[in-house]
N, C-alpha and C. Protein backbone atom coordinates (compact mmCIF):
# COMPACT_ATOMS: atom_id res chain seq x y z
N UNK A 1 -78.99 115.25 67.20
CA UNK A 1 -78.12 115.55 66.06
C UNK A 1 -78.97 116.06 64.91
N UNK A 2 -78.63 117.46 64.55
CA UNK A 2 -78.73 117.77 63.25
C UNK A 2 -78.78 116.84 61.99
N UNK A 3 -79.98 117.00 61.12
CA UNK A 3 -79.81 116.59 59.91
C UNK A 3 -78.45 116.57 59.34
N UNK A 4 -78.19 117.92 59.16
CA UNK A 4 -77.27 118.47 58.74
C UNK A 4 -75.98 117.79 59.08
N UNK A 5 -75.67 117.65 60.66
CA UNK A 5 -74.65 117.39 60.87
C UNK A 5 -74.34 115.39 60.70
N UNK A 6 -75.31 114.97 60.28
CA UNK A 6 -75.42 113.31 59.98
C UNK A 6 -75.32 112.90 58.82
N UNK A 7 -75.69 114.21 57.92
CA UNK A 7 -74.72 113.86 56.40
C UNK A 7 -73.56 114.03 56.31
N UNK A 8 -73.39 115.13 57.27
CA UNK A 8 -71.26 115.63 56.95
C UNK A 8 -70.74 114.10 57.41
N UNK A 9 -71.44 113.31 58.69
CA UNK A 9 -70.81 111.92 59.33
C UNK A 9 -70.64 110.82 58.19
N UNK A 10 -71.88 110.76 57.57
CA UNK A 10 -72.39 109.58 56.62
C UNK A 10 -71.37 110.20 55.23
N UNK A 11 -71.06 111.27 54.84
CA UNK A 11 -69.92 111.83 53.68
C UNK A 11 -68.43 111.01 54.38
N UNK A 12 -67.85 111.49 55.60
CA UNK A 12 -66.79 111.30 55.84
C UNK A 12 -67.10 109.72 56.09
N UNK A 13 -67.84 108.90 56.76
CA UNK A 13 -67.88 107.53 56.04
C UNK A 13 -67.32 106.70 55.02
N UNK A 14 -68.35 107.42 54.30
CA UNK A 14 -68.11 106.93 52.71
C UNK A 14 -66.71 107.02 52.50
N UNK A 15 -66.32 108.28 52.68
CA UNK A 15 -65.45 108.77 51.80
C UNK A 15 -64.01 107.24 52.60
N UNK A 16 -63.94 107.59 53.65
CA UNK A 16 -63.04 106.26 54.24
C UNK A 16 -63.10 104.98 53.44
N UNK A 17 -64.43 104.37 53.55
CA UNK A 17 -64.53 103.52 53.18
C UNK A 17 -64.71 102.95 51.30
N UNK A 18 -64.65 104.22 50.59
CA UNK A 18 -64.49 104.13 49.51
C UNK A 18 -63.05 104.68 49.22
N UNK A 19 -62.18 104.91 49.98
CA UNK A 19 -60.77 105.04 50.27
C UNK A 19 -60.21 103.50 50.43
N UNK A 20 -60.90 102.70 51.47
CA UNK A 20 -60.03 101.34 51.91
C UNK A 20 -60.19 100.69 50.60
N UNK A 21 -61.39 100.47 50.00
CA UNK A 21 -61.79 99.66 49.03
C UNK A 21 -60.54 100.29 47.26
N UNK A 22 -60.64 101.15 47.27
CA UNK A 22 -59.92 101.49 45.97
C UNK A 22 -58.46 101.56 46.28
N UNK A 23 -58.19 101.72 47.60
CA UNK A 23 -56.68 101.90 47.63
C UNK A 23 -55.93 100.45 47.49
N UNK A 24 -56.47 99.34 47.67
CA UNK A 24 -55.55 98.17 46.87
C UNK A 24 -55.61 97.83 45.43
N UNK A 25 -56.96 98.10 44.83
CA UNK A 25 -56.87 98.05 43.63
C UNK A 25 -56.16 99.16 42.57
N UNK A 26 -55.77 100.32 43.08
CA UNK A 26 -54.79 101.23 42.81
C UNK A 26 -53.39 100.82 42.98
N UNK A 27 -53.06 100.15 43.87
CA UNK A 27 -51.86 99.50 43.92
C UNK A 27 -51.74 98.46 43.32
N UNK A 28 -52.29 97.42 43.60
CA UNK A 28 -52.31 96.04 42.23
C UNK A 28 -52.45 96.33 40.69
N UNK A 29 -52.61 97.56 40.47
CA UNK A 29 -52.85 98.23 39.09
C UNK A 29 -51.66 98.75 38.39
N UNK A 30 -50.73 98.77 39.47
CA UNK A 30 -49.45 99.53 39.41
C UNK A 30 -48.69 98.36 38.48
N UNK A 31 -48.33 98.71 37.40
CA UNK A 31 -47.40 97.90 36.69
C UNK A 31 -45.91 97.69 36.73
N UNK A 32 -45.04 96.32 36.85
CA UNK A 32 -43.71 95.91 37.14
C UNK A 32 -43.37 96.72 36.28
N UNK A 33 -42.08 96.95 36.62
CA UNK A 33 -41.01 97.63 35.49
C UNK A 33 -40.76 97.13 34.64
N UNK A 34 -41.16 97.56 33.39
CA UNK A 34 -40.63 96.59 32.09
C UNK A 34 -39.00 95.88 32.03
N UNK A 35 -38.89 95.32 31.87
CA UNK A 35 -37.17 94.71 31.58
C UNK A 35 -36.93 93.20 30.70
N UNK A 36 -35.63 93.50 30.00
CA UNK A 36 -35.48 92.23 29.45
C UNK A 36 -34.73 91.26 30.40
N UNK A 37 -35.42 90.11 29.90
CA UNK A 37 -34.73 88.96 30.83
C UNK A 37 -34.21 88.16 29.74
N UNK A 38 -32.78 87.72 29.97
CA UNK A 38 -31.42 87.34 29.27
C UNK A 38 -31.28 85.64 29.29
N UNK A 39 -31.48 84.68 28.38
CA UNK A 39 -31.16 83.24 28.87
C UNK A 39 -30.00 82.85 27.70
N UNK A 40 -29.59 81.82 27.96
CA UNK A 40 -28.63 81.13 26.78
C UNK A 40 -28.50 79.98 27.22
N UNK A 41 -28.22 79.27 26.11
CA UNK A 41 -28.03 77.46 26.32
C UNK A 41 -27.12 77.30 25.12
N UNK A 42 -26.35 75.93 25.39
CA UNK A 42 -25.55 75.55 24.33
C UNK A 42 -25.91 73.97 24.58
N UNK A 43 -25.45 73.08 23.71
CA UNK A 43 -25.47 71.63 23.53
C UNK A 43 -25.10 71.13 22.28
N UNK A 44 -24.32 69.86 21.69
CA UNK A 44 -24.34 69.38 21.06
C UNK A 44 -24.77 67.97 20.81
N UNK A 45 -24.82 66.77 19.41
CA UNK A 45 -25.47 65.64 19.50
C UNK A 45 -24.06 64.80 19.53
N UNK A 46 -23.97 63.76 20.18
CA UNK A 46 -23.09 62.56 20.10
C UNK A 46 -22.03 63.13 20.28
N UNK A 47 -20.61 62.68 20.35
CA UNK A 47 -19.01 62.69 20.80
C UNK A 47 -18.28 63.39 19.57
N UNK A 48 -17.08 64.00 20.28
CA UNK A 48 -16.32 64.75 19.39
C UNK A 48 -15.54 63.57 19.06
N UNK A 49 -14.91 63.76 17.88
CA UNK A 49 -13.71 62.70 17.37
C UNK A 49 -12.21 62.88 17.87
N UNK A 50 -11.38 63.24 18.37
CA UNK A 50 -9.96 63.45 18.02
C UNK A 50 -9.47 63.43 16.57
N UNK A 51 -8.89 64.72 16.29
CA UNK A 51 -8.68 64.94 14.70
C UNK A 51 -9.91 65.01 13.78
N UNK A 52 -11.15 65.36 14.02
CA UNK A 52 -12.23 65.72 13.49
C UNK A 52 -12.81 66.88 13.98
N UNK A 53 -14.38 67.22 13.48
CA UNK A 53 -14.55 67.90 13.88
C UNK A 53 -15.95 68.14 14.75
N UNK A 54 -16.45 69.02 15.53
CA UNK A 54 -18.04 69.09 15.97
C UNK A 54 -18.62 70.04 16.02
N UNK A 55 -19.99 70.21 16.36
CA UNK A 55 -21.08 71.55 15.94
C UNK A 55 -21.76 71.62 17.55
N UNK A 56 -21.67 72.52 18.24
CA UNK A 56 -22.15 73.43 18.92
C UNK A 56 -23.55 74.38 18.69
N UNK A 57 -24.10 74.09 18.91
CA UNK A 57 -25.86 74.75 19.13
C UNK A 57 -26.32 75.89 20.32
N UNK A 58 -25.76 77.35 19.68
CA UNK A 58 -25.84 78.11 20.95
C UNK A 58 -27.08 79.32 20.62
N UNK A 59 -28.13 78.82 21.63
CA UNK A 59 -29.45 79.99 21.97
C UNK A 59 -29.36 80.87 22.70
N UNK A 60 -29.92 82.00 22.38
CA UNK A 60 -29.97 83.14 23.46
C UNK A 60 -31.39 83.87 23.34
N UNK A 61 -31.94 84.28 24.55
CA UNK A 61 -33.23 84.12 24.46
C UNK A 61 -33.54 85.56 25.11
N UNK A 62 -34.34 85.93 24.93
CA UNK A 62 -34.88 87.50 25.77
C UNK A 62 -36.07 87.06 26.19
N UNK A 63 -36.46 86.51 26.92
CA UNK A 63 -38.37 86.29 27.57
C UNK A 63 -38.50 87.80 28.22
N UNK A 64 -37.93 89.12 28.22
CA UNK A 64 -38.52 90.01 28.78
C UNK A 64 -39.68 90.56 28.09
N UNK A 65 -39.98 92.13 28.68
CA UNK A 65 -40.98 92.17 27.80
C UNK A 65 -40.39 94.15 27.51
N UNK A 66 -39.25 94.08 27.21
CA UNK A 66 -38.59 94.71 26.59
C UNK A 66 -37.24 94.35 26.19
N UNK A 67 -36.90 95.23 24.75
CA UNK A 67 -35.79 95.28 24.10
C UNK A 67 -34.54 94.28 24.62
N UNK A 68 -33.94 93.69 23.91
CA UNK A 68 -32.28 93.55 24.73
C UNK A 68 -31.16 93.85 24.25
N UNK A 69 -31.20 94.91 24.20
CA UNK A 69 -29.67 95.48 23.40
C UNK A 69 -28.75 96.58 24.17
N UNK A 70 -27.41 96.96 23.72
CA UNK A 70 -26.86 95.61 22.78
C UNK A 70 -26.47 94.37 24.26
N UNK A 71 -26.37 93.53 22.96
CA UNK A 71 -25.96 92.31 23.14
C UNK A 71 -24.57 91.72 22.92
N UNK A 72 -23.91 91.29 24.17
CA UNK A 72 -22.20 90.98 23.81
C UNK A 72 -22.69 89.20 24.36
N UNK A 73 -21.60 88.35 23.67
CA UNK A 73 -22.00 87.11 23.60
C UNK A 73 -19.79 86.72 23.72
N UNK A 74 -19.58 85.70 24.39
CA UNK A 74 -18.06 85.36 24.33
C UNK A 74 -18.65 83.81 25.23
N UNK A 75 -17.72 83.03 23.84
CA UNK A 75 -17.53 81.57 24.16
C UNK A 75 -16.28 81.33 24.14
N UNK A 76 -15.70 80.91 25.10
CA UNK A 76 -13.58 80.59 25.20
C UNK A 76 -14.13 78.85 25.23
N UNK A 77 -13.78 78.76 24.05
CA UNK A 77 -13.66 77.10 23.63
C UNK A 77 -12.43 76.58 24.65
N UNK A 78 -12.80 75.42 25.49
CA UNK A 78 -11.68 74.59 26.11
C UNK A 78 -10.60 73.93 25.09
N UNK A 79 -9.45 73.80 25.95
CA UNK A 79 -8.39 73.41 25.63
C UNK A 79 -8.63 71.93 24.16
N UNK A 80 -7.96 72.43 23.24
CA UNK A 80 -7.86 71.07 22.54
C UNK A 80 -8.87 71.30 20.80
N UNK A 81 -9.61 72.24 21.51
CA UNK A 81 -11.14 72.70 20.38
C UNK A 81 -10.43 74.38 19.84
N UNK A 82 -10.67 74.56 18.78
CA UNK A 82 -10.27 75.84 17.73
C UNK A 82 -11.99 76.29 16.97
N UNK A 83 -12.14 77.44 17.07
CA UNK A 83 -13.35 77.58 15.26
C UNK A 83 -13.16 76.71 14.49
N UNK A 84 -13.83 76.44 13.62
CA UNK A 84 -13.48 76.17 12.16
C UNK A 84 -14.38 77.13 11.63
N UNK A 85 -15.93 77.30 12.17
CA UNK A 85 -17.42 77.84 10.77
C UNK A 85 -17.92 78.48 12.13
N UNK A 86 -18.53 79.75 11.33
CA UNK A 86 -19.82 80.10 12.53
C UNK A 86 -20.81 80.06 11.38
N UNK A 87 -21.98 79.56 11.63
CA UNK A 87 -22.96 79.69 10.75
C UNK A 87 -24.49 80.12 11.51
N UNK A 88 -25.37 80.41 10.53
CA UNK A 88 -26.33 80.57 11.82
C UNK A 88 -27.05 82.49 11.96
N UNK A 89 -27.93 82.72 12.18
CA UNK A 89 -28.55 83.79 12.21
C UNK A 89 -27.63 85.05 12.96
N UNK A 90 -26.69 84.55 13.20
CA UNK A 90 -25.55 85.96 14.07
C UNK A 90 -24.33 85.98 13.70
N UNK A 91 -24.22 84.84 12.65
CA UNK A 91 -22.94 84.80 11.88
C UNK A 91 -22.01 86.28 11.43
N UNK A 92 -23.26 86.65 11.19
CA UNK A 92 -22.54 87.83 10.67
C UNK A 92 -21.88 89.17 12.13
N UNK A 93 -22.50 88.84 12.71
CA UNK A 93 -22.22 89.45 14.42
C UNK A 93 -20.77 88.93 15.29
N UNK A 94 -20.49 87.83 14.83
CA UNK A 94 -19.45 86.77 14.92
C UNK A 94 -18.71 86.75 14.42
N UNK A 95 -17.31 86.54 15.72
CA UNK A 95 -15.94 86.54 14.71
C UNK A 95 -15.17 85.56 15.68
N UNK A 96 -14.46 84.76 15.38
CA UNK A 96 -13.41 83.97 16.07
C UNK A 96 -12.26 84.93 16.55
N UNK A 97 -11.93 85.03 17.95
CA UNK A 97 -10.87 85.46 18.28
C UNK A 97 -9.81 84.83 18.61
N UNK A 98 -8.61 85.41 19.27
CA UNK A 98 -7.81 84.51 20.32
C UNK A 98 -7.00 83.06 19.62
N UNK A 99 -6.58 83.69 17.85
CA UNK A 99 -6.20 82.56 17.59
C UNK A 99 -7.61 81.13 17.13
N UNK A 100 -8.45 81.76 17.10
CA UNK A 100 -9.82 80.71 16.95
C UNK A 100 -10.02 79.80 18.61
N UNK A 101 -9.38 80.48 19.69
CA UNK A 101 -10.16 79.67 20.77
C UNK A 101 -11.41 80.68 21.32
N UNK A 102 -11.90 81.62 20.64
CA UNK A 102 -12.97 82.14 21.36
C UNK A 102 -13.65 82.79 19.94
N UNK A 103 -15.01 82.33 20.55
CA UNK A 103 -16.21 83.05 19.99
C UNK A 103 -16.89 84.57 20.44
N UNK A 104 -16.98 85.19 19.90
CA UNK A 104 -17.03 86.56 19.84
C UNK A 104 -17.62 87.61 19.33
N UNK A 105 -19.24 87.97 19.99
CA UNK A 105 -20.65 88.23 18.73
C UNK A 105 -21.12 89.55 20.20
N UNK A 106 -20.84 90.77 19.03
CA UNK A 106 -21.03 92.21 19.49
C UNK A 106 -21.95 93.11 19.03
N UNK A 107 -22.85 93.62 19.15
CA UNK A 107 -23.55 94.68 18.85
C UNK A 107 -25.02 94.33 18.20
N UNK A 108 -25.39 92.71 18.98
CA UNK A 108 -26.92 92.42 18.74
C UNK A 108 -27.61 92.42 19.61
N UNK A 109 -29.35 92.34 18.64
CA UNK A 109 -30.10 92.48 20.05
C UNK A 109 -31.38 92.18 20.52
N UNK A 110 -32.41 92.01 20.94
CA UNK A 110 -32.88 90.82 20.87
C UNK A 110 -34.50 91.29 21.21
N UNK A 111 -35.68 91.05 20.42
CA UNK A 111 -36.60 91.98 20.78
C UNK A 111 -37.55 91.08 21.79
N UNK A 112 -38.67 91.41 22.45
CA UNK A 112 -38.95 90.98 23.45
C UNK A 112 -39.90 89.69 23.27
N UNK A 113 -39.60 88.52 24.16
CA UNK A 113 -40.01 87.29 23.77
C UNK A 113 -39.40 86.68 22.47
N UNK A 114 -38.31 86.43 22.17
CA UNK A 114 -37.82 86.37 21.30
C UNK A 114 -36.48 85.30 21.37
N UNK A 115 -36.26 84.76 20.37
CA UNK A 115 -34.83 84.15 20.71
C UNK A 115 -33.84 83.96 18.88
N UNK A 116 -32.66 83.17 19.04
CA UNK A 116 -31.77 82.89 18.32
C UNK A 116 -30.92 82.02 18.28
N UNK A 117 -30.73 81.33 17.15
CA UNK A 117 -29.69 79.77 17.12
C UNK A 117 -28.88 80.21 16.48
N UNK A 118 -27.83 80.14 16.36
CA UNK A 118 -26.62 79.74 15.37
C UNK A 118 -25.23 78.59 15.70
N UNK A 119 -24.55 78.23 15.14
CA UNK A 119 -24.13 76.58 15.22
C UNK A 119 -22.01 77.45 15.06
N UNK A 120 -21.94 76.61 16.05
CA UNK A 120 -20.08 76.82 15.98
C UNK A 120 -19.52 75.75 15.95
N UNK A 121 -19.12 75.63 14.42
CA UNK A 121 -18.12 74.12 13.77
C UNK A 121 -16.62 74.01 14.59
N UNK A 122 -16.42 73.22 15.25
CA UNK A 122 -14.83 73.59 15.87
C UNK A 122 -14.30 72.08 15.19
N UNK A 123 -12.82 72.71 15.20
CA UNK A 123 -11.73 71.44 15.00
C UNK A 123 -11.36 70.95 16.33
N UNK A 124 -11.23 69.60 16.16
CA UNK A 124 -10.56 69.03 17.63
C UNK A 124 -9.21 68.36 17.60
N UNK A 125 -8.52 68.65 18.12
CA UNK A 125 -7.18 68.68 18.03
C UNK A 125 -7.01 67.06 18.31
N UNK A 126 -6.22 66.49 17.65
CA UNK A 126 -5.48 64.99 17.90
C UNK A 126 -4.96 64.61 19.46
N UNK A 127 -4.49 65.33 20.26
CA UNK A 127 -3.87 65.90 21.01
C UNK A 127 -5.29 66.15 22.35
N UNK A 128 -6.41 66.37 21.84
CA UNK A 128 -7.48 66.60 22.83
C UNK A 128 -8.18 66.02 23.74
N UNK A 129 -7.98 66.79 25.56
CA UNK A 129 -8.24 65.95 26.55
C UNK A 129 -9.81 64.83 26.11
N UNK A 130 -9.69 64.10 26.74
CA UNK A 130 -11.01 62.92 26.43
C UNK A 130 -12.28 63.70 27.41
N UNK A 131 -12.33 64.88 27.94
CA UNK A 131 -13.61 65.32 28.30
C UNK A 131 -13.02 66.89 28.39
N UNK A 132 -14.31 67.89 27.96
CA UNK A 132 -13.93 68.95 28.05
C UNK A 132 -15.47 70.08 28.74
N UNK A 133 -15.46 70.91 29.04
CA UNK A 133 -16.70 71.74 29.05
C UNK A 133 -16.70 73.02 28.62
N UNK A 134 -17.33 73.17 27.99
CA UNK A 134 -17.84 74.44 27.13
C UNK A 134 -18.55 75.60 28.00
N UNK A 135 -18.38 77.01 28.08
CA UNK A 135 -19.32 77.60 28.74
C UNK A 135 -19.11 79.15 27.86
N UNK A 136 -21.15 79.13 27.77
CA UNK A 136 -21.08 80.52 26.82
C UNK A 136 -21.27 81.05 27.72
N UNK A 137 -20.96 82.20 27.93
CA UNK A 137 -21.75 83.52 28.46
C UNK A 137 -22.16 84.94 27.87
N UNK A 138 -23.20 85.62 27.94
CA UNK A 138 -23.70 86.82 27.08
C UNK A 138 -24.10 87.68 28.47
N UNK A 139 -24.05 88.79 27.48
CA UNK A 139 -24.55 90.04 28.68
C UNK A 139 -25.04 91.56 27.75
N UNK A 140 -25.79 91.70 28.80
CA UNK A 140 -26.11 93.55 27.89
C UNK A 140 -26.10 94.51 28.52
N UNK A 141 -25.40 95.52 28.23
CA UNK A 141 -24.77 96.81 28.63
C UNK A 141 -25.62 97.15 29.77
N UNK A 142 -25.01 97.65 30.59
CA UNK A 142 -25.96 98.18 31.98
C UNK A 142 -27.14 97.07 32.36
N UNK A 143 -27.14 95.68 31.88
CA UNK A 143 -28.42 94.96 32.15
C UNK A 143 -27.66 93.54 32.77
N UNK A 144 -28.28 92.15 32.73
CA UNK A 144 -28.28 91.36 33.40
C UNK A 144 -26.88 90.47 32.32
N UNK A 145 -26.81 89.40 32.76
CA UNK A 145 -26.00 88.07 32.50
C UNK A 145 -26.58 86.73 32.52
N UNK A 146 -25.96 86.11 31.54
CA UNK A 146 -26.98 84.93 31.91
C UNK A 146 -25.39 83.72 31.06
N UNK A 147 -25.16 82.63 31.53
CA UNK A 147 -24.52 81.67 31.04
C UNK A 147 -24.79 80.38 31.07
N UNK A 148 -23.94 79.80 30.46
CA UNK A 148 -24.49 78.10 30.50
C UNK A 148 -23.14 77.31 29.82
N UNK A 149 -23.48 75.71 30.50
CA UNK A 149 -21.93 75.23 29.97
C UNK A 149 -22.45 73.77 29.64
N UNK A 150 -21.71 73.33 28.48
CA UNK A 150 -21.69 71.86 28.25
C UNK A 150 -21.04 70.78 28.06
N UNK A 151 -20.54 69.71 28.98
CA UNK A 151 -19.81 69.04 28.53
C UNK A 151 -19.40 68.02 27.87
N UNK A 152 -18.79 67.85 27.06
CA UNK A 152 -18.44 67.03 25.54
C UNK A 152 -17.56 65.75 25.82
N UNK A 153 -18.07 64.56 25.45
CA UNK A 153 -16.91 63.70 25.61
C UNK A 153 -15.98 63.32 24.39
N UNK A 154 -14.83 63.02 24.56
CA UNK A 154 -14.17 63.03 22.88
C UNK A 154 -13.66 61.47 23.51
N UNK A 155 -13.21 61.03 21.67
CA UNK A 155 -12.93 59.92 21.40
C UNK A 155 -11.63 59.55 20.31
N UNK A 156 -11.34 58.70 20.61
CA UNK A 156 -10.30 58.25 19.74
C UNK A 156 -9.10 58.37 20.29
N UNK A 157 -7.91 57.69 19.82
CA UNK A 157 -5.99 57.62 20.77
C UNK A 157 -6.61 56.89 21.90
N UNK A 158 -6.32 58.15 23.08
CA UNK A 158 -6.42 56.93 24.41
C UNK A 158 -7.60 57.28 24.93
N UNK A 159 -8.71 57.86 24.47
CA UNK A 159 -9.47 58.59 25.07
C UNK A 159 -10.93 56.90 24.91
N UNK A 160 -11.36 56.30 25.50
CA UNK A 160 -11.94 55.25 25.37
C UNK A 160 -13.36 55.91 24.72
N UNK A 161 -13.72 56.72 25.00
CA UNK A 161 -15.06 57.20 24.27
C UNK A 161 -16.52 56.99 25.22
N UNK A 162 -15.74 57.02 26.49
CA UNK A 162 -17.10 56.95 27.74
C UNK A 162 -17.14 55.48 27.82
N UNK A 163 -16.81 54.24 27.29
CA UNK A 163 -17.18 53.17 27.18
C UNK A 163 -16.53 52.67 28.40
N UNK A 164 -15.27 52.97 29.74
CA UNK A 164 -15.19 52.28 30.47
C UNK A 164 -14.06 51.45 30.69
N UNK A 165 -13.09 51.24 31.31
CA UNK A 165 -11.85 50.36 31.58
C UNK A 165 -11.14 50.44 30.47
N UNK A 166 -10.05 49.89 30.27
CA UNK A 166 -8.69 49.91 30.25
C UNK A 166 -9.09 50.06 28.36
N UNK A 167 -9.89 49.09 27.77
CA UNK A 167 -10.17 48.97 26.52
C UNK A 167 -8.91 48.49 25.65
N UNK A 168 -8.13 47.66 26.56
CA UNK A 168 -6.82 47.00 25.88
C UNK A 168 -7.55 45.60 25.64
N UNK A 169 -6.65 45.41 24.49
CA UNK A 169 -6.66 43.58 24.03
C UNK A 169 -6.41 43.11 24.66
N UNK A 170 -6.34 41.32 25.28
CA UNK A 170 -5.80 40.56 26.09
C UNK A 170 -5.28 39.61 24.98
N UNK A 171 -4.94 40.16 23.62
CA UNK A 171 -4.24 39.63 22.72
C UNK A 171 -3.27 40.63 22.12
N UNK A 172 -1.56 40.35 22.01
CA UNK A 172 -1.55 38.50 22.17
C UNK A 172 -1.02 37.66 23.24
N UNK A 173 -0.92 36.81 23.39
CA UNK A 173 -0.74 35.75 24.34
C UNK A 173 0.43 35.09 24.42
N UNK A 174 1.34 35.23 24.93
CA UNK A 174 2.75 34.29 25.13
C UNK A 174 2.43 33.08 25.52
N UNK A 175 2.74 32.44 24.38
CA UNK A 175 2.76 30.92 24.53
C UNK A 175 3.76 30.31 24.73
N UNK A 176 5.09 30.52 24.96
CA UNK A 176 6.87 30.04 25.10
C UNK A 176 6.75 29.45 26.39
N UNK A 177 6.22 29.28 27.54
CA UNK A 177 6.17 28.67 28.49
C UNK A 177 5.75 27.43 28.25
N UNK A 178 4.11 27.29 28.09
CA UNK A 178 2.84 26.56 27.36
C UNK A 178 3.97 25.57 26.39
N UNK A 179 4.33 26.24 25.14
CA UNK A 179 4.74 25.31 24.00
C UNK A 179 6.16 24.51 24.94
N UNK A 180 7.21 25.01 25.67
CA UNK A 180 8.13 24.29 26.81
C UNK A 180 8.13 23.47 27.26
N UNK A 181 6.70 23.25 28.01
CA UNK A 181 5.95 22.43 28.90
C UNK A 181 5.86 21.22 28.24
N UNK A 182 4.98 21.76 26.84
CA UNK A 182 4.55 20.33 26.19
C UNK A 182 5.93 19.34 25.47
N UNK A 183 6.95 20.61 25.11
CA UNK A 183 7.57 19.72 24.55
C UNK A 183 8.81 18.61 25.48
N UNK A 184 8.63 19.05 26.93
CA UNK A 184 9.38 18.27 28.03
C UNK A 184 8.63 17.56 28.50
N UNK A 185 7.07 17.04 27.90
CA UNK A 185 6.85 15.55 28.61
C UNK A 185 7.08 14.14 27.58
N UNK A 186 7.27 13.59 28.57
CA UNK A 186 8.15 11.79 28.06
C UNK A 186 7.09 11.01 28.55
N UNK A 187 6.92 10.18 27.66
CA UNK A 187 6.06 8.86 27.40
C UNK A 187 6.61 7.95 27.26
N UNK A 188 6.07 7.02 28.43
CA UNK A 188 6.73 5.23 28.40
C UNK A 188 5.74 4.43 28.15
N UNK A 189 5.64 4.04 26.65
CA UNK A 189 5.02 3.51 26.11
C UNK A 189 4.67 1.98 26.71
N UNK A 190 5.49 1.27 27.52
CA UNK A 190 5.83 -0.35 27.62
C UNK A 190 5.96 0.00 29.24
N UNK A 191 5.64 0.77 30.18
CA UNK A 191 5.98 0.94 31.76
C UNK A 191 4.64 -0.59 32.12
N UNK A 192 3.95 -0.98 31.65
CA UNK A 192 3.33 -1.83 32.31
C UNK A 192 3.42 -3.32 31.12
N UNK A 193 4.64 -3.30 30.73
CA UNK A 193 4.40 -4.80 29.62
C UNK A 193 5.79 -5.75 30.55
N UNK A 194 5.43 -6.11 30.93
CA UNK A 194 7.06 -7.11 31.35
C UNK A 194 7.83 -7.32 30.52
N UNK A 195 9.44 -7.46 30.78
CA UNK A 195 10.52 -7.39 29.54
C UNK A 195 10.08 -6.94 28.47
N UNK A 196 9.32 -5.71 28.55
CA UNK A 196 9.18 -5.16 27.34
C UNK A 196 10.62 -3.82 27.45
N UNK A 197 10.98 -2.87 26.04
CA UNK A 197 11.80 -3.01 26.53
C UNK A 197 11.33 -1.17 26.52
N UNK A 198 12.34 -0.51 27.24
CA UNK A 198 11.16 1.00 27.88
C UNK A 198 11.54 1.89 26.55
N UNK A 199 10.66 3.08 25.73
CA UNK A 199 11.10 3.48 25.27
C UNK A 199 9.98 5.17 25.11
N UNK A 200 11.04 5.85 25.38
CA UNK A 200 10.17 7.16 26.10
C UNK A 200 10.33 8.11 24.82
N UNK A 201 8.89 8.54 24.55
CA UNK A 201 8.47 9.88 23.22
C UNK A 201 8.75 11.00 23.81
């Protein structure tokens, strides 16, 4: 073999093998598609009242690592719960619909790694089942969905307040039998005195 022809071998070599070696690190180099990723949570602290009112704590979060807009957000409050307040960094994005059973926040949006709180005051109706669940859901145009739900226990009327059984008095007490009883027993004072003479209390 030619000189000649043992470098063209030792070129096409290389060239392979500096082919295998760069062609995964060319691919592992290749970057994911940017996109936003969509979360939300809601929760509140302690029990709703019957005929009072409670606060709702609803986040929405973008961990992508782009933009999230826009942003549509709809909470249909369960049976028994109305608005009263939206307060909170999207307040102004927010409007009660549906008569005040739904929450309703259009045209925000959310930059990347990023999030947002704002608080929904509702009235609770006198009238309101003793457990209910809440569920927000948000979404963005041509992009993903994300929801979440919480459920609330209420209190007061017949609603026991999570505490468990019947929660009736065992007062009061009919005593008309009891007081009957006592007043139909007879006492013979003299049953053991001879010719004494009998005389019953």
């Amino acid at each position: 073999m030619t000189m000649h022809g043992l470098r063209r071998r030792m070129s096409a070599l290389t060239a392979v093998v500096g082919l295998g070696i760069a062609l995964p690190f060319a691919l592992s180099a290749t970057p994911a598609h940017a996109q936003a990723v969509l979360g939300v949570s809601k929760n509140h602290e302690g029990n709703f009242a019957r005929g009072g009112q409670g606060v709702y704590n609803i986040t929405v979060s973008n961990t992508g690592d782009e933009p999230a807009t826009p942003l549509e957000l709809t909470d249909n409050l369960p049976t028994g719960l109305t608005v009263a307040d939206i307060q909170g960094s999207l307040s102004g994005a927010c409007e009660a619909t549906n008569s005040g059973t739904t929450v309703h926040c259009d045209g925000f949006g959310l930059a990347p790694d990023a999030s947002t709180t704002f608080q929904v005051t509702v009235n609770v109706a006198d009238n309101a089942p003793c457990s209910v669940t809440n569920t927000v859901t948000v979404t963005q145009e041509g992009g993903g969905t994300a929801s979440d739900s919480d459920p609330t226990t209420i209190t007061g009327g017949d609603c026991n307040g999570g505490n468990g059984g019947g929660g009736g008095s065992i007062l009061p007490i009919n005593l008309n039998g009891i007081i009957t009883a006592f007043n139909n027993i007879s006492i013979n004072n003299n049953i053991n005195s001879p010719n004494g003479s009998n005389t019953s209390n």
